[in-house]
Protein backbone atom coordinates (compact mmCIF):
# COMPACT_ATOMS: atom_id res chain seq x y z
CA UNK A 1 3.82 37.73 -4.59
CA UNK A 2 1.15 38.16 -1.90
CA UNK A 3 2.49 35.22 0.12
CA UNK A 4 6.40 36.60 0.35
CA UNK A 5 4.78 40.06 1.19
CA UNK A 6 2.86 38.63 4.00
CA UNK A 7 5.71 37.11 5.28
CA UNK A 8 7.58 40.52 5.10
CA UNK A 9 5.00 42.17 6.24
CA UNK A 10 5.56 44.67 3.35
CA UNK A 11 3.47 45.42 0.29
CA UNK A 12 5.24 46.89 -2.44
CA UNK A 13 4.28 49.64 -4.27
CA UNK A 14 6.23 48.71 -7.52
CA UNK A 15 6.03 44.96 -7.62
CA UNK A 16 8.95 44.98 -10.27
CA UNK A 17 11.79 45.36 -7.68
CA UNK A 18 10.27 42.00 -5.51
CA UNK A 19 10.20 40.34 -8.98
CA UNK A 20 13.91 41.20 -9.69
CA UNK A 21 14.83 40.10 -6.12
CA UNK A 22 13.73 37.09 -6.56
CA UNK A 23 15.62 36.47 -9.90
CA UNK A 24 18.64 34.37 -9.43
CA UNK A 25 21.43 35.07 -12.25
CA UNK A 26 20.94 31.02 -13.41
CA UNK A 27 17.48 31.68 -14.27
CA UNK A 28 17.67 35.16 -16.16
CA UNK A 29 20.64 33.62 -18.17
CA UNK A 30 18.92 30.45 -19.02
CA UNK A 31 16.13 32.80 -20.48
CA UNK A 32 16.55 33.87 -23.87
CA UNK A 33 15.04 37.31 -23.20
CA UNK A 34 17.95 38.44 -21.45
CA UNK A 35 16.15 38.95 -18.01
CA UNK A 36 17.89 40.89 -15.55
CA UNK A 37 18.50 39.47 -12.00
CA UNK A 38 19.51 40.59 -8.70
CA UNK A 39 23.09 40.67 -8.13
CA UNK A 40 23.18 44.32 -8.29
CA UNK A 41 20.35 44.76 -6.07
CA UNK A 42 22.69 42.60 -3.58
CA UNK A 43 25.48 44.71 -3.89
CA UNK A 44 23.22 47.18 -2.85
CA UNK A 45 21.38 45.28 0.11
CA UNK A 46 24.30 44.12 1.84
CA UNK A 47 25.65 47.93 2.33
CA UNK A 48 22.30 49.26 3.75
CA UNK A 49 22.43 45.79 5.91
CA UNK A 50 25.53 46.89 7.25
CA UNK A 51 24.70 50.30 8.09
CA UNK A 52 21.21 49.40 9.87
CA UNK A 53 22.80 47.08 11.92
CA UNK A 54 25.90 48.98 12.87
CA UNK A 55 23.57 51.86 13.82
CA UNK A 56 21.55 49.64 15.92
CA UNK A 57 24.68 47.82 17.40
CA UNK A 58 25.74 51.46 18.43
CA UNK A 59 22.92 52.67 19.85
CA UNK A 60 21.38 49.69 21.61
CA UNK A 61 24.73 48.47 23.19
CA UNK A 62 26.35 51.78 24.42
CA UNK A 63 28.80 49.48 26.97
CA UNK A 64 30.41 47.35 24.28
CA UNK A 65 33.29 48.26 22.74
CA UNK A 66 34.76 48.71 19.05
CA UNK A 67 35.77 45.15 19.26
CA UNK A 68 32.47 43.14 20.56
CA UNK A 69 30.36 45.20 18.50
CA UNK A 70 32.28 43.95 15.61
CA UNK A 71 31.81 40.74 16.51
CA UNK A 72 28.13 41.17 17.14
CA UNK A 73 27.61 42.54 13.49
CA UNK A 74 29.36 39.54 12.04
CA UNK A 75 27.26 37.33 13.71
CA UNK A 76 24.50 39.17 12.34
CA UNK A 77 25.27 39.83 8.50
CA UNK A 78 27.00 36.11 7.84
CA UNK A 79 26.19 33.58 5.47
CA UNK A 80 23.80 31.17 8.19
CA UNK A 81 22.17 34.76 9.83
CA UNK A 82 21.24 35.84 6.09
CA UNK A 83 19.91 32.29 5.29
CA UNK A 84 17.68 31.79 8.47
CA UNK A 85 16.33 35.07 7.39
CA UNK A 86 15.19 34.37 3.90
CA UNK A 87 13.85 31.18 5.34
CA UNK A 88 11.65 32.86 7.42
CA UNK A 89 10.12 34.92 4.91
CA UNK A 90 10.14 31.85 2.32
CA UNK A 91 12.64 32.73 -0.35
CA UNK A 92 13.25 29.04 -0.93
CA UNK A 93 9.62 28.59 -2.10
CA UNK A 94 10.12 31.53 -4.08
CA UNK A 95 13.33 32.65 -5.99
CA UNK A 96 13.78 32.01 -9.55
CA UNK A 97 16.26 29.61 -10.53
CA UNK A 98 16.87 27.28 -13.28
CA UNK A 99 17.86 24.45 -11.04
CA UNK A 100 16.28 22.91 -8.27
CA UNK A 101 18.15 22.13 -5.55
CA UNK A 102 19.82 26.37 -5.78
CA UNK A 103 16.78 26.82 -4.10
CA UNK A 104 17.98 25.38 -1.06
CA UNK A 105 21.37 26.73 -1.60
CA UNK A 106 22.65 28.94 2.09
CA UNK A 107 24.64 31.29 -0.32
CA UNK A 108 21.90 31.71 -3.01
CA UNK A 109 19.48 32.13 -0.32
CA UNK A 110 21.38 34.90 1.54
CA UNK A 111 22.51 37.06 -1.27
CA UNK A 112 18.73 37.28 -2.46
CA UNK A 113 17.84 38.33 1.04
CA UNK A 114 20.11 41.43 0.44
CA UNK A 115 18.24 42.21 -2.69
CA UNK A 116 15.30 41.91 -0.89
CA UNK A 117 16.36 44.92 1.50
CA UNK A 118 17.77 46.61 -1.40
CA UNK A 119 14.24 46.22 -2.95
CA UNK A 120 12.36 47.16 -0.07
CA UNK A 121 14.52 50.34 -0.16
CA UNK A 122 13.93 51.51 -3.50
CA UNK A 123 10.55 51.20 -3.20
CA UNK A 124 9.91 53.19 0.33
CA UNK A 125 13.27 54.10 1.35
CA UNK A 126 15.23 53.76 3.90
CA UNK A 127 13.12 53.78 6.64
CA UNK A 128 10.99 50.93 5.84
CA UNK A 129 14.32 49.14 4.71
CA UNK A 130 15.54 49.65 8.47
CA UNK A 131 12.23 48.39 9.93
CA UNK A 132 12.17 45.28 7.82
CA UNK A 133 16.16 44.90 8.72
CA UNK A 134 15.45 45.00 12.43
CA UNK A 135 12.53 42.66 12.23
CA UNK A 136 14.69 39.79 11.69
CA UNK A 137 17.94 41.45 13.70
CA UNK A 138 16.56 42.35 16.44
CA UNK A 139 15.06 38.51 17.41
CA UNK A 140 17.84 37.44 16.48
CA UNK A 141 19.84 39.08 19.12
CA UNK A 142 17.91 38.32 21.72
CA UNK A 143 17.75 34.79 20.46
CA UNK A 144 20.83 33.39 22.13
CA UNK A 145 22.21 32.59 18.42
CA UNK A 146 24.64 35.28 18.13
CA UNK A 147 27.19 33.80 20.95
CA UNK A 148 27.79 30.66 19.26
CA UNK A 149 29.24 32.60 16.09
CA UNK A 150 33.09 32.95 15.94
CA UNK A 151 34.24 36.23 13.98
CA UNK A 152 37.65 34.58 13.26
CA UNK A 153 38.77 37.98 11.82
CA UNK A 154 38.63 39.94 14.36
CA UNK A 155 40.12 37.79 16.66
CA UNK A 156 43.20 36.64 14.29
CA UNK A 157 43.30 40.87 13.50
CA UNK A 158 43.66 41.47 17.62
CA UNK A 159 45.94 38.41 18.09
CA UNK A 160 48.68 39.67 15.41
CA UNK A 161 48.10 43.74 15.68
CA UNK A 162 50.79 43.54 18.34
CA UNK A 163 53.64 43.16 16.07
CA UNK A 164 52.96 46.54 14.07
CA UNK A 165 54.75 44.40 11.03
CA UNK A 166 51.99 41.37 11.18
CA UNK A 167 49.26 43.57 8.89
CA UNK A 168 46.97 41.21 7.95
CA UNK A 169 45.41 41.15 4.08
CA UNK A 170 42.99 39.06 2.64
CA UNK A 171 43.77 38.44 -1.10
CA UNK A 172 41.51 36.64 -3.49
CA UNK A 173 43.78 33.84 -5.49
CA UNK A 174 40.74 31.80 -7.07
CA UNK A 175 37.19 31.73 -8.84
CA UNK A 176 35.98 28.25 -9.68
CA UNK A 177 32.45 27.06 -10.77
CA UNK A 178 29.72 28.55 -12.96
CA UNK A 179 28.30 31.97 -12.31
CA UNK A 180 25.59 30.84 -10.48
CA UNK A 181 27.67 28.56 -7.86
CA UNK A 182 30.93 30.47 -7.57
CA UNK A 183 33.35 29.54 -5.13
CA UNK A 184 36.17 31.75 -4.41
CA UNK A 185 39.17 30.99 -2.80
CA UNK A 186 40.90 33.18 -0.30
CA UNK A 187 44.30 33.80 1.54
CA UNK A 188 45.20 35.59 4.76
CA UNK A 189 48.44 37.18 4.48
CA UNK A 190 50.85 38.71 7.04
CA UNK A 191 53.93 40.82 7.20
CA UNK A 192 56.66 41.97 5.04
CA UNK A 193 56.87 38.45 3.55
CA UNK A 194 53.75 38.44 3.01
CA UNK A 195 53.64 34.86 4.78
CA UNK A 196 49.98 33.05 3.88
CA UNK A 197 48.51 32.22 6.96
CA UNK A 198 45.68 30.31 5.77
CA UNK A 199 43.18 29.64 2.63
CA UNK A 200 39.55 29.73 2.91
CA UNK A 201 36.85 28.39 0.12
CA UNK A 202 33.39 29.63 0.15
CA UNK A 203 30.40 30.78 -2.07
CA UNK A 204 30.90 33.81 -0.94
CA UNK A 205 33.58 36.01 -0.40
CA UNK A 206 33.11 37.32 3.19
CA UNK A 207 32.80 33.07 4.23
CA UNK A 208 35.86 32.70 2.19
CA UNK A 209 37.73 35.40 4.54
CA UNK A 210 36.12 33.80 7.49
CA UNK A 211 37.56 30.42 6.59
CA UNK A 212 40.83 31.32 6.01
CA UNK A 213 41.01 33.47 9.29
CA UNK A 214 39.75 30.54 11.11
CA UNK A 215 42.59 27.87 9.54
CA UNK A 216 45.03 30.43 10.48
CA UNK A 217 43.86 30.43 13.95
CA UNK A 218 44.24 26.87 13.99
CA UNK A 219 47.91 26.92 12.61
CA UNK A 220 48.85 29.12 15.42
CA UNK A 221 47.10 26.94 18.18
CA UNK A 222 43.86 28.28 18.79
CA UNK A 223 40.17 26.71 18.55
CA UNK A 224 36.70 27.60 18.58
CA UNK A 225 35.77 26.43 22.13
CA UNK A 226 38.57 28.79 23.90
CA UNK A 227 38.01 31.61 21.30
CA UNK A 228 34.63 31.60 22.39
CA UNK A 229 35.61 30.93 26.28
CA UNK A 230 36.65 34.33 26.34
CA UNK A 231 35.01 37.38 23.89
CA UNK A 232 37.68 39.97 23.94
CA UNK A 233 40.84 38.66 24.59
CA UNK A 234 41.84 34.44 22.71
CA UNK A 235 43.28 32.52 24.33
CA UNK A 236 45.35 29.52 22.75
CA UNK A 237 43.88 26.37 23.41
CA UNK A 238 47.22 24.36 23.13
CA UNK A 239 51.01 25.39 22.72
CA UNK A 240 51.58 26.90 19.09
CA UNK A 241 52.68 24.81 16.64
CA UNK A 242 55.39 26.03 14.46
């Protein structure tokens, strides 16, 4: 306990909501107590996440617009951001799990950085939440990382809004695995037809969507080195294929 708080630089009042944090559904199940663990303290981290960091995004970068702060937050709230975090503050060493190697597990590893905000938050509100958000945000940004990350939603969503009838949806078709290891599998959809445009497979359900924007980007001719050459507008990299 006093090692994870030193690395958050955060001492909790109640130490019940770090100790729920860092309980991973396999290892509260596997107890015959019936232990609770901290999915719904993820579902509540990863909706103050999202409102720190668009605030921040907003205020700090008043000359970007609507579409390259979008971007920016994906970059920021993904799968590998959410992992380097809980690295950082050692979640591997110390979330709860019944099986070894979950502990080095990038989806594992980001959700119960979520319930880490969400615990922070309930135990201070959301003022300390935001300050122990933006510890790890705000290096991050001026890291470099964030330019190498592709938000192949928003650029497949500014590619097709054009044609008023190419409305994209995302649709989940699949859950496979245990509850613990989950992978769901996702399809991009488009138009009347409701054509798929691609699948995606992924822990977790925001990857998933990710995935299957980025394998419809591919279908239509477009890759990650000229999506990146150019941060508002794609470009294809070769003709279309049909």
């Amino acid at each position: 306990m006093a090692k994870i708080e030193e690395k958050m630089e955060y001492e909790f009042r109640n130490p019940k909501y770090l100790q729920l944090a860092l309980t991973h559904s396999s290892y509260a199940n596997s107890n015959a107590g019936g232990l609770q663990h901290n999915e719904r303290l993820e579902f509540l981290g990863d909706s103050i996440l999202s409102v720190v960091v668009t605030d921040y995004l907003f205020t700090n970068f008043p000359d970007s617009d609507e579409g390259e702060l979008t971007k920016l937050r994906a970059s920021l709230v993904c799968e590998k951001s959410l992992y380097s975090f809980a690295l950082k503050v050692g979640l591997n060493e110390h979330i709860k799990v019944n099986r070894k190697e979950l502990c080095k597990n990038p989806s594992v590893l980001a959700d119960a950085f979520e319930a880490l905000i969400a615990a922070v938050y309930l135990d201070s509100g959301m003022n300390e939440a935001k300050k122990f958000i933006l510890r790890f945000v705000e290096p991050a940004l001026t890291s470099g990382d964030q330019a190498a990350f592709v938000d192949y939603k928003t650029f497949l969503q500014e590619i097709t809004q054009q044609n008023p009838k190419e409305k994209l949806e995302y649709f989940l078709v699949g859950k496979s695995g245990p509850a613990h290891n989950r992978k769901f599998t996702i399809n991009v959809r488009s138009g009347t037809k409701k054509t798929v445009l691609g699948t995606g497979m992924a822990n977790r359900k925001k990857e998933a969507e990710q995935k299957a924007a980025k394998e419809a980007l591919k279908s239509m001719g477009y890759d990650r080195k000229s999506l990146l050459a150019d941060g508002k507008k794609a470009k294809p990299a070769a003709t279309p294929t049909n």
